[in-house]
Each structure stands twice: as structure tokens, then as C-alpha cells.
C-alpha atoms as a PDB file:
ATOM      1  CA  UNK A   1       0.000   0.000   0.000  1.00  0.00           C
ATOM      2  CA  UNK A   2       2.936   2.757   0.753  1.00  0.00           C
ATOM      3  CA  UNK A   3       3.588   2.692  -3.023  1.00  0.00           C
ATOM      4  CA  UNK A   4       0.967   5.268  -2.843  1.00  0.00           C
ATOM      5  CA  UNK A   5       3.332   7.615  -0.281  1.00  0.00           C
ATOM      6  CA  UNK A   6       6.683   8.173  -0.886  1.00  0.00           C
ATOM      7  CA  UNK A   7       9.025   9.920   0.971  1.00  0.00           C
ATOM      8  CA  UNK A   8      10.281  13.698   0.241  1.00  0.00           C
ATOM      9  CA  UNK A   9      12.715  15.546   2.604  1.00  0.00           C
ATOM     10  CA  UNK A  10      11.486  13.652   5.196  1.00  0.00           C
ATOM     11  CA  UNK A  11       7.839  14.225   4.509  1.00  0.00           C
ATOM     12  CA  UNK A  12       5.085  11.395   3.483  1.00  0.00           C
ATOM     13  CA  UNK A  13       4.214  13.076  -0.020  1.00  0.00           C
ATOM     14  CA  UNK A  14       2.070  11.519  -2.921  1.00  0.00           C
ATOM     15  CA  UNK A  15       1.873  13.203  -6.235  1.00  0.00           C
ATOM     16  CA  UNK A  16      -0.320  14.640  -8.494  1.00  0.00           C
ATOM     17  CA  UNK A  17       0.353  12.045 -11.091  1.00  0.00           C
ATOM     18  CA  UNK A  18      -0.526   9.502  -8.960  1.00  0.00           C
ATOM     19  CA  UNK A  19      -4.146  11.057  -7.512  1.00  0.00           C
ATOM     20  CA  UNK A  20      -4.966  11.686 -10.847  1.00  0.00           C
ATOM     21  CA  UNK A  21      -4.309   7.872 -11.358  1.00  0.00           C
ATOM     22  CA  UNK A  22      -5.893   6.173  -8.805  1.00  0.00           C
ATOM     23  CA  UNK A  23      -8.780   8.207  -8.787  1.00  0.00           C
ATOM     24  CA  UNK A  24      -9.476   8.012 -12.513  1.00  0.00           C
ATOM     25  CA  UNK A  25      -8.810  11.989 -12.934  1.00  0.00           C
ATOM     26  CA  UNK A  26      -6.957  13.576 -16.346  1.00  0.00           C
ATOM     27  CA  UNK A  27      -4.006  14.307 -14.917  1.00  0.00           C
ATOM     28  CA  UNK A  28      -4.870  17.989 -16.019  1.00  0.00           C
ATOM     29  CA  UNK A  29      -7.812  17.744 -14.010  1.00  0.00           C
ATOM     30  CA  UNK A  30      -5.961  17.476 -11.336  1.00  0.00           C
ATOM     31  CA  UNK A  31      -3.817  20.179 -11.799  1.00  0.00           C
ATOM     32  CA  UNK A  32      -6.242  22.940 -12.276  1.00  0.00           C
ATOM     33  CA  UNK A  33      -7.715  22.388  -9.414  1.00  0.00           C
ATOM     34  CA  UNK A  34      -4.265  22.403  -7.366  1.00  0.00           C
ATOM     35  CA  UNK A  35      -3.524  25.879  -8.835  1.00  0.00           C
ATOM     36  CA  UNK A  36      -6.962  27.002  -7.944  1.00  0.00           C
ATOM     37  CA  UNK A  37      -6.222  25.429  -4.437  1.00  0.00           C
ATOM     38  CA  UNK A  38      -3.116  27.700  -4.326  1.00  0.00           C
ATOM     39  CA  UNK A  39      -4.903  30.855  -6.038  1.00  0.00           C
ATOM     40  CA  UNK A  40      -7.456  30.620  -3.911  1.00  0.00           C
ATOM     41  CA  UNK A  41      -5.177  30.479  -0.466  1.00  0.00           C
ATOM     42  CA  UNK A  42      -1.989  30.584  -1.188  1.00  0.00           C
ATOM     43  CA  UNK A  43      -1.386  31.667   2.372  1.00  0.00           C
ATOM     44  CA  UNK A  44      -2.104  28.159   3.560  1.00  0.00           C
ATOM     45  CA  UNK A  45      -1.647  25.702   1.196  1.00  0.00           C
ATOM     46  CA  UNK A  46       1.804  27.126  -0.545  1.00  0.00           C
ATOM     47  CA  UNK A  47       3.579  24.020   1.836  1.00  0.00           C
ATOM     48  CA  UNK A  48       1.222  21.542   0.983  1.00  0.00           C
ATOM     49  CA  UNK A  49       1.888  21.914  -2.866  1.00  0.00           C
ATOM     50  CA  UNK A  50       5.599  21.566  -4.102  1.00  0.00           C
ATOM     51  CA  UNK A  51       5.511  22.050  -8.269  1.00  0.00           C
ATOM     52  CA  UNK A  52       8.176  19.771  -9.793  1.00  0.00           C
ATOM     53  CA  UNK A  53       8.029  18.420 -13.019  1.00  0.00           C
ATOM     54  CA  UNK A  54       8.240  14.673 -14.724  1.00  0.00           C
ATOM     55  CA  UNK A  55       8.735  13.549 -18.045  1.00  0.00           C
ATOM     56  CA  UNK A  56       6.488  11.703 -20.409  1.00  0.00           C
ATOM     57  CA  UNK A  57       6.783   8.793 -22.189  1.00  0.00           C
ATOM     58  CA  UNK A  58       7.544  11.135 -25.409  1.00  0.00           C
ATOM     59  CA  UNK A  59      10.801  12.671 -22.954  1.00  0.00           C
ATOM     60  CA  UNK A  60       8.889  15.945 -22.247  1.00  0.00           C
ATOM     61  CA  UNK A  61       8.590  17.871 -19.439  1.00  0.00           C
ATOM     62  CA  UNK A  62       5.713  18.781 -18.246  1.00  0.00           C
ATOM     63  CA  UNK A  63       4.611  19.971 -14.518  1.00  0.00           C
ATOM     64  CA  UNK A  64       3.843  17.903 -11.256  1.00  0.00           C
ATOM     65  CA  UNK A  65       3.064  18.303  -7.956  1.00  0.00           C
ATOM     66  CA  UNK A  66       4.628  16.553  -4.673  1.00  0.00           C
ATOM     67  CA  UNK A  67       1.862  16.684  -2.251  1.00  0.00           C
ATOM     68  CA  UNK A  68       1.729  16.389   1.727  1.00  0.00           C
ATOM     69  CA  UNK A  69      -0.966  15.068   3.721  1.00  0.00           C
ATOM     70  CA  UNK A  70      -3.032  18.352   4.388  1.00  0.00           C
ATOM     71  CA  UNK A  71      -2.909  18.961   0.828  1.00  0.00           C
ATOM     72  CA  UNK A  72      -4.352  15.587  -0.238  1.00  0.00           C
ATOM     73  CA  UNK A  73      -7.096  16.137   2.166  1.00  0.00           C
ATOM     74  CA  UNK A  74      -8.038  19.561   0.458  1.00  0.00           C
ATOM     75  CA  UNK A  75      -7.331  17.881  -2.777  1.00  0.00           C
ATOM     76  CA  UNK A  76      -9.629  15.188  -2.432  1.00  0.00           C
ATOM     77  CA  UNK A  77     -12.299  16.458  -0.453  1.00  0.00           C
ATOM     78  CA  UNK A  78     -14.703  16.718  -3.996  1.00  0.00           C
ATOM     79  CA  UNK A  79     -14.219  13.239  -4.776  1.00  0.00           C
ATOM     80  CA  UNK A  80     -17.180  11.457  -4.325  1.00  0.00           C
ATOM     81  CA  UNK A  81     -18.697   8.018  -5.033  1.00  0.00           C
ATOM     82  CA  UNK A  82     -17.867   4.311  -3.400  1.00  0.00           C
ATOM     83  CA  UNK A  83     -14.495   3.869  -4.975  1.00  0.00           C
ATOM     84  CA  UNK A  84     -13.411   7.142  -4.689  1.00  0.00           C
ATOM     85  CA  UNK A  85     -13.558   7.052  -0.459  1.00  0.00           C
ATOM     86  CA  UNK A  86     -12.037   3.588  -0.741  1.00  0.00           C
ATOM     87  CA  UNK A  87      -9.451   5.315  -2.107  1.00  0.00           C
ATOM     88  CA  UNK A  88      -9.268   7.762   0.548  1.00  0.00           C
ATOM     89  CA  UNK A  89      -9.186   5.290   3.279  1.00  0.00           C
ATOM     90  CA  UNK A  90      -6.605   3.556   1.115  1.00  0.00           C
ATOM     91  CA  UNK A  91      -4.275   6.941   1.329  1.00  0.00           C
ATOM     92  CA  UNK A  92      -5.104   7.853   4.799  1.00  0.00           C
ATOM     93  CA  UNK A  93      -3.684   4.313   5.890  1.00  0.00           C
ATOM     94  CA  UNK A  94      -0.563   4.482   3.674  1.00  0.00           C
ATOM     95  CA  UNK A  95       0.012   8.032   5.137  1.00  0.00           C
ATOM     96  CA  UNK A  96      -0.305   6.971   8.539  1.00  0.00           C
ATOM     97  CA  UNK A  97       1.692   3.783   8.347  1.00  0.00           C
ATOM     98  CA  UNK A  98       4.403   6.385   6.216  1.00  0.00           C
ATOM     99  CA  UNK A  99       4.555   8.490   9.056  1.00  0.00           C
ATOM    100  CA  UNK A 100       5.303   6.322  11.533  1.00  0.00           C
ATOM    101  CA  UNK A 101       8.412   4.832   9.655  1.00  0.00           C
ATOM    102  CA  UNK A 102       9.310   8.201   8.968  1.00  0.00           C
ATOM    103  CA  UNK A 103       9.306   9.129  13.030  1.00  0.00           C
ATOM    104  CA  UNK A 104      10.786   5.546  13.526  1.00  0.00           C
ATOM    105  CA  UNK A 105      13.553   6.519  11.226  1.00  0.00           C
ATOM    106  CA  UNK A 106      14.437   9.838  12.641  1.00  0.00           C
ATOM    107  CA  UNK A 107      14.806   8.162  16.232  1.00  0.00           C
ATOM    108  CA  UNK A 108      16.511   5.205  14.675  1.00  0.00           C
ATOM    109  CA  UNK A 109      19.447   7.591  13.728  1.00  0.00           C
ATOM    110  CA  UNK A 110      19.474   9.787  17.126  1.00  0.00           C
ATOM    111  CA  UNK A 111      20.066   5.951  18.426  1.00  0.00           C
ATOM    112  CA  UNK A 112      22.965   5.674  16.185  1.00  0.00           C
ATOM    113  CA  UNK A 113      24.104   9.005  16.919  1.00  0.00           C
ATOM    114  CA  UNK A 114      24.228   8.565  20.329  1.00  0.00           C
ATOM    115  CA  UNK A 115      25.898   4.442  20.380  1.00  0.00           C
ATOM    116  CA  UNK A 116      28.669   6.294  18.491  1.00  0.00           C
ATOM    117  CA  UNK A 117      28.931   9.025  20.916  1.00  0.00           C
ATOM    118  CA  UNK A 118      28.795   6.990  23.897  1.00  0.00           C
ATOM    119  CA  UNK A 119      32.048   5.302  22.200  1.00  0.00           C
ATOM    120  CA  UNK A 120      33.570   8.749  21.576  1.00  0.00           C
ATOM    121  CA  UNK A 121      32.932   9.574  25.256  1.00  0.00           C
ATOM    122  CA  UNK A 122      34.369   6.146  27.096  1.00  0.00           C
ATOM    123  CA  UNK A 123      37.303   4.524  24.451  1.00  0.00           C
ATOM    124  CA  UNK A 124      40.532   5.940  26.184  1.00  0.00           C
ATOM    125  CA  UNK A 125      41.716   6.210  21.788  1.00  0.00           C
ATOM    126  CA  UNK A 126      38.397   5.750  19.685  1.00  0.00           C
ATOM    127  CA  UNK A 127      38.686   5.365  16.309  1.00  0.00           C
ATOM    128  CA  UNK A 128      36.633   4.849  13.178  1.00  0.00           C
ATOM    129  CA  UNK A 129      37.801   1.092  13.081  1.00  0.00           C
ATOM    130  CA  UNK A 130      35.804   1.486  16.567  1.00  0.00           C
ATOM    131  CA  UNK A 131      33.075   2.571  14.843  1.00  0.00           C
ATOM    132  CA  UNK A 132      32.756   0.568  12.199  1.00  0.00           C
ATOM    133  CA  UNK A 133      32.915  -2.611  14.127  1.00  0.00           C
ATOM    134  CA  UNK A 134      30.220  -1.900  16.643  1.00  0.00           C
ATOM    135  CA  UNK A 135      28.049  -1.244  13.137  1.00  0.00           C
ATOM    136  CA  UNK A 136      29.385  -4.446  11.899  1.00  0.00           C
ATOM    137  CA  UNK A 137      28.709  -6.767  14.615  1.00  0.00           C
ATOM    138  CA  UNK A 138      25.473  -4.950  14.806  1.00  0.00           C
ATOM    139  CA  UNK A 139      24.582  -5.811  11.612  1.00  0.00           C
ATOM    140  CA  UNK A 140      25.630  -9.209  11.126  1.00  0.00           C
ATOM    141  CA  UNK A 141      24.046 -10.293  14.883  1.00  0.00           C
ATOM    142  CA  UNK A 142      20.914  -8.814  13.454  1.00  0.00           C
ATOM    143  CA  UNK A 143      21.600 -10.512   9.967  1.00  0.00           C
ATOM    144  CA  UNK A 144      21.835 -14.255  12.062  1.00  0.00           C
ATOM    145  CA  UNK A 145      18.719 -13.329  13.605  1.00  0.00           C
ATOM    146  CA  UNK A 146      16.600 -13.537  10.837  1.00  0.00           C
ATOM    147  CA  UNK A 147      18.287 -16.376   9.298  1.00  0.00           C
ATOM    148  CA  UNK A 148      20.579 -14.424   6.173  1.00  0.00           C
ATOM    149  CA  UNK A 149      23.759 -16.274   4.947  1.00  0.00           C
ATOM    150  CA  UNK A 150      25.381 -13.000   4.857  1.00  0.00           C
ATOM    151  CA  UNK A 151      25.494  -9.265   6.850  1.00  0.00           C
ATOM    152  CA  UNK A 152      22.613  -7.317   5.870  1.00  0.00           C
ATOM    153  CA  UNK A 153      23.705  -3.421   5.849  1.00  0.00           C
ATOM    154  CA  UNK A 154      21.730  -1.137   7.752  1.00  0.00           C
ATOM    155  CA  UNK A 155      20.453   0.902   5.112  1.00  0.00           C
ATOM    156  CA  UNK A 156      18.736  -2.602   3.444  1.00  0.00           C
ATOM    157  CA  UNK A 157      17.373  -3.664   6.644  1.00  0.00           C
ATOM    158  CA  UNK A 158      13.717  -3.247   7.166  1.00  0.00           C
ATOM    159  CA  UNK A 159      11.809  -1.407  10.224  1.00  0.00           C
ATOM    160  CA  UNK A 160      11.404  -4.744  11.978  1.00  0.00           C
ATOM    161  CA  UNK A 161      15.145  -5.527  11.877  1.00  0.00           C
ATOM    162  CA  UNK A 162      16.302  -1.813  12.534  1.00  0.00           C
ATOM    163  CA  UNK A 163      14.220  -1.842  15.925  1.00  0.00           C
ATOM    164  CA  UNK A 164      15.946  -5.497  16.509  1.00  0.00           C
ATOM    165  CA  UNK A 165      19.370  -3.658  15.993  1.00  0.00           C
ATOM    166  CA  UNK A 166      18.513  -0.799  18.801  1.00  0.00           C
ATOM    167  CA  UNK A 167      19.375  -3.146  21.633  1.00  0.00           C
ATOM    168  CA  UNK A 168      21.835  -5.023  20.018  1.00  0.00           C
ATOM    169  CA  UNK A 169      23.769  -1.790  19.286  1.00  0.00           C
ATOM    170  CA  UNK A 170      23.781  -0.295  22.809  1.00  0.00           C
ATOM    171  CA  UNK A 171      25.169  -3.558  24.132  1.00  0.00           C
ATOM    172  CA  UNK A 172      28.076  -3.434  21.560  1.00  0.00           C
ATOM    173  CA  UNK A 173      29.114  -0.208  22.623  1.00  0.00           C
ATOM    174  CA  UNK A 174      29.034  -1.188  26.604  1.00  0.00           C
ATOM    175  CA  UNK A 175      30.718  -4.010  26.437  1.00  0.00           C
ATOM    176  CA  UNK A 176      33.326  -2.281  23.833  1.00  0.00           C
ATOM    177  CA  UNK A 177      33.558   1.015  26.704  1.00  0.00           C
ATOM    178  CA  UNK A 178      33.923  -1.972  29.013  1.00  0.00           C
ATOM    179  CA  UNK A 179      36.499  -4.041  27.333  1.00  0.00           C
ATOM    180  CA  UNK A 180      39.155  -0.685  26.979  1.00  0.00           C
ATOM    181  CA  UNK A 181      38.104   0.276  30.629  1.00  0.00           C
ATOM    182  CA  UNK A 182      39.455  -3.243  32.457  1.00  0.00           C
ATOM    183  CA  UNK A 183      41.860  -3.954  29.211  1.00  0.00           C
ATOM    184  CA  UNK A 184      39.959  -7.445  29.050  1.00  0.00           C
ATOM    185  CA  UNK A 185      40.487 -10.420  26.955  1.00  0.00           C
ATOM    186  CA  UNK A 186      36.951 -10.498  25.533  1.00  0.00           C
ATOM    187  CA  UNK A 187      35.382 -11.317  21.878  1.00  0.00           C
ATOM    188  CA  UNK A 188      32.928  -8.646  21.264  1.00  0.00           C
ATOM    189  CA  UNK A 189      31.584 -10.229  18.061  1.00  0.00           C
ATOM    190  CA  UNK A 190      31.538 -13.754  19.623  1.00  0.00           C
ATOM    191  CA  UNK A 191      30.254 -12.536  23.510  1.00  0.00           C
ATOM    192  CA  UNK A 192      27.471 -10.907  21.196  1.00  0.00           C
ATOM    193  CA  UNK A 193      26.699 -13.820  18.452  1.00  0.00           C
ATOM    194  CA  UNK A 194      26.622 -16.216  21.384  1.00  0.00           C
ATOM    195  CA  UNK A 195      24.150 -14.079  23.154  1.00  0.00           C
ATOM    196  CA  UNK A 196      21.755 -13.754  20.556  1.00  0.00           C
ATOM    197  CA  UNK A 197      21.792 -16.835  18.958  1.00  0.00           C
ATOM    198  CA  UNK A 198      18.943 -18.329  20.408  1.00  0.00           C
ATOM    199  CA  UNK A 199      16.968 -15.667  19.470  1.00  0.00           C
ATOM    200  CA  UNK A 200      15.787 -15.974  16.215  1.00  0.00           C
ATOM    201  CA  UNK A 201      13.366 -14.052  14.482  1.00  0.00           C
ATOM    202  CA  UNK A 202      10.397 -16.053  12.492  1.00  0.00           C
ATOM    203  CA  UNK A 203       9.387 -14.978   9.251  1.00  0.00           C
END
């Protein structure tokens, strides 16, 4: 369903070309009555519209709009008929469930931020071998947990593995801070697989 919603400076947008699709509206349609939206109240709706432009399957350009949440609601308020508030049901859902990645996403990284800080702040010489193996370990603990042959990087792993990787990160960088602390003869990677072994994640 999110192929409806895509994501746009880290806002859940759809696009004009896409309304106009799903809703069975010319495409021109559509677009007159986003420039009367923004004639009419510019004021308002000037952040809910963002013109770009797309090309055809002739190569030319021709004008589109990326549109946020607020606008689609203002957009498709006229629609009527059965299908039509199916439709808006449909993009109210894939809105939602964009949004919440999008805010799962943005804490996701203040996570990272501060697992990497934390070793900054408590490795008596970090480096960015430091860093890069806590992401590693992360990543390939996380990778055994749902049963793949090979590491899965971060950026390919889906919501359900990132929010696995949260724990599994912090307790990398503790037992790292530890290790350096007490100078101790410990496997990170091994201390970590072993701990997490048994927890695998059905599919």
C-alpha cells in the first residue's frame, strides 16, 4: 500500500500524477484544481503543494506536484462516489503507516548518533575502526537473527530488523567502553553472536 506515499525531505508526499491515477482523474484535471487550491489560499496551502516536473513517455517535461498530507485532504475532499472514499481510506492508511516509519527513522538515527557518541565519550583512543565494528557486529548479529547467509547493511534492513538492531547496538558499545576500561580479553563479536543466537526471528 505505501507505493501510494513516498518519501520527500522527510515528509510522506504523494503526487499529483498519482491522484490523478488512482482516482481516474486527467491528470490535467488534477492540476487545475491544485492551482486554484493555491490561487485561492496561497497563504495556507503554498507548503502543501511543491511544483516539480516529470517527463512523459515522449521525454517531455511537463509539470507535477509533490503533495503532503493536508494537501491531499483539500485535494480530495470533492471526490465522491464508493471507490473514490475507498481510495481515501486507502491513502489515509498508507500516510499513517508512512509516518510512523518516517518518526521511527528519525529516532533510529538519534540511536545511532548517540551508540557512536557513547564510544567517543568512554574509548581511552576511539577510532573509526571502533566505529565501524560496533556497526558491523550490529549488523551481522541482526543478519543471524533472521536467518541471512550473509550481513545485511543497515540501510537494506527493514523497520522490523532496525528496531531489533537498537538493543543489540547499545550492548556493543558497553561491552566495547567496558572491554578498553578493564583492558579485558573479551570477543565482542563472539560474547554478542553467542548471546543472541537463540533468538531468532520467524518470518
Amino acid at each position: 500500500m505505501n507505493e501510494l506515499i513516498n518519501i520527500k525531505n522527510d515528509e510522506a508526499v504523494t503526487t499529483s500524477l498519482q491522484v490523478a491515477e488512482v482516482f481516474g482523474k486527467r491528470h490535467t484535471h488534477v492540476l487545475d484544481k491544485i492551482q486554484q487550491i493555491l490561487k485561492d489560499s496561497a497563504e495556507n496551502s503554498a507548503q502543501c503543494f511543491k511544483q516539480s516536473v516529470y517527463k512523459d513517455a515522449s521525454g517531455k517535461t511537463n509539470t507535477m506536484y509533490y503533495i503532503n498530507r493536508d494537501g491531499f485532504v483539500f485535494l480530495v475532499m470533492g471526490f465522491t462516489g464508493k471507490k473514490a472514499n475507498e481510495w481515501k481510506w486507502k491513502y489515509i492508511e498508507a500516510f499513517n503507516q508512512m509516518e510512523k516509519y518516517i518518526n521511527f527513522r528519525k529516532a533510529d538515527k538519534q540511536i545511532q548518533k548517540n551508540a557512536m557518541q557513547f564510544l567517543h565519550d568512554n574509548l581511552q583512543m576511539p577510532t573509526e575502526a571502533d566505529y565501524r565494528k560496533a556497526n558491523t557486529i550490529a549488523n551481522k548479529c541482526v543478519s543471524n537473527m533472521y536467518g541471512y547467509p550473509k550481513m545485511i547493511k543497515k540501510g537494506d534492513m527493514s523497520p522490523e530488523m532496525l528496531e531489533q538492531r537498537e538493543p543489540v547496538l547499545n550492548e556493543i558499545v558497553e561491552l566495547m567502553a567496558v572491554k578498553d576500561k578493564y583492558q579485558l580479553d573479551v570477543p565482542v563479536s563472539k560474547s554478542i553472536y553467542k548471546r543472541y543466537e537463540s533468538k531468532v526471528v520467524n518470518t
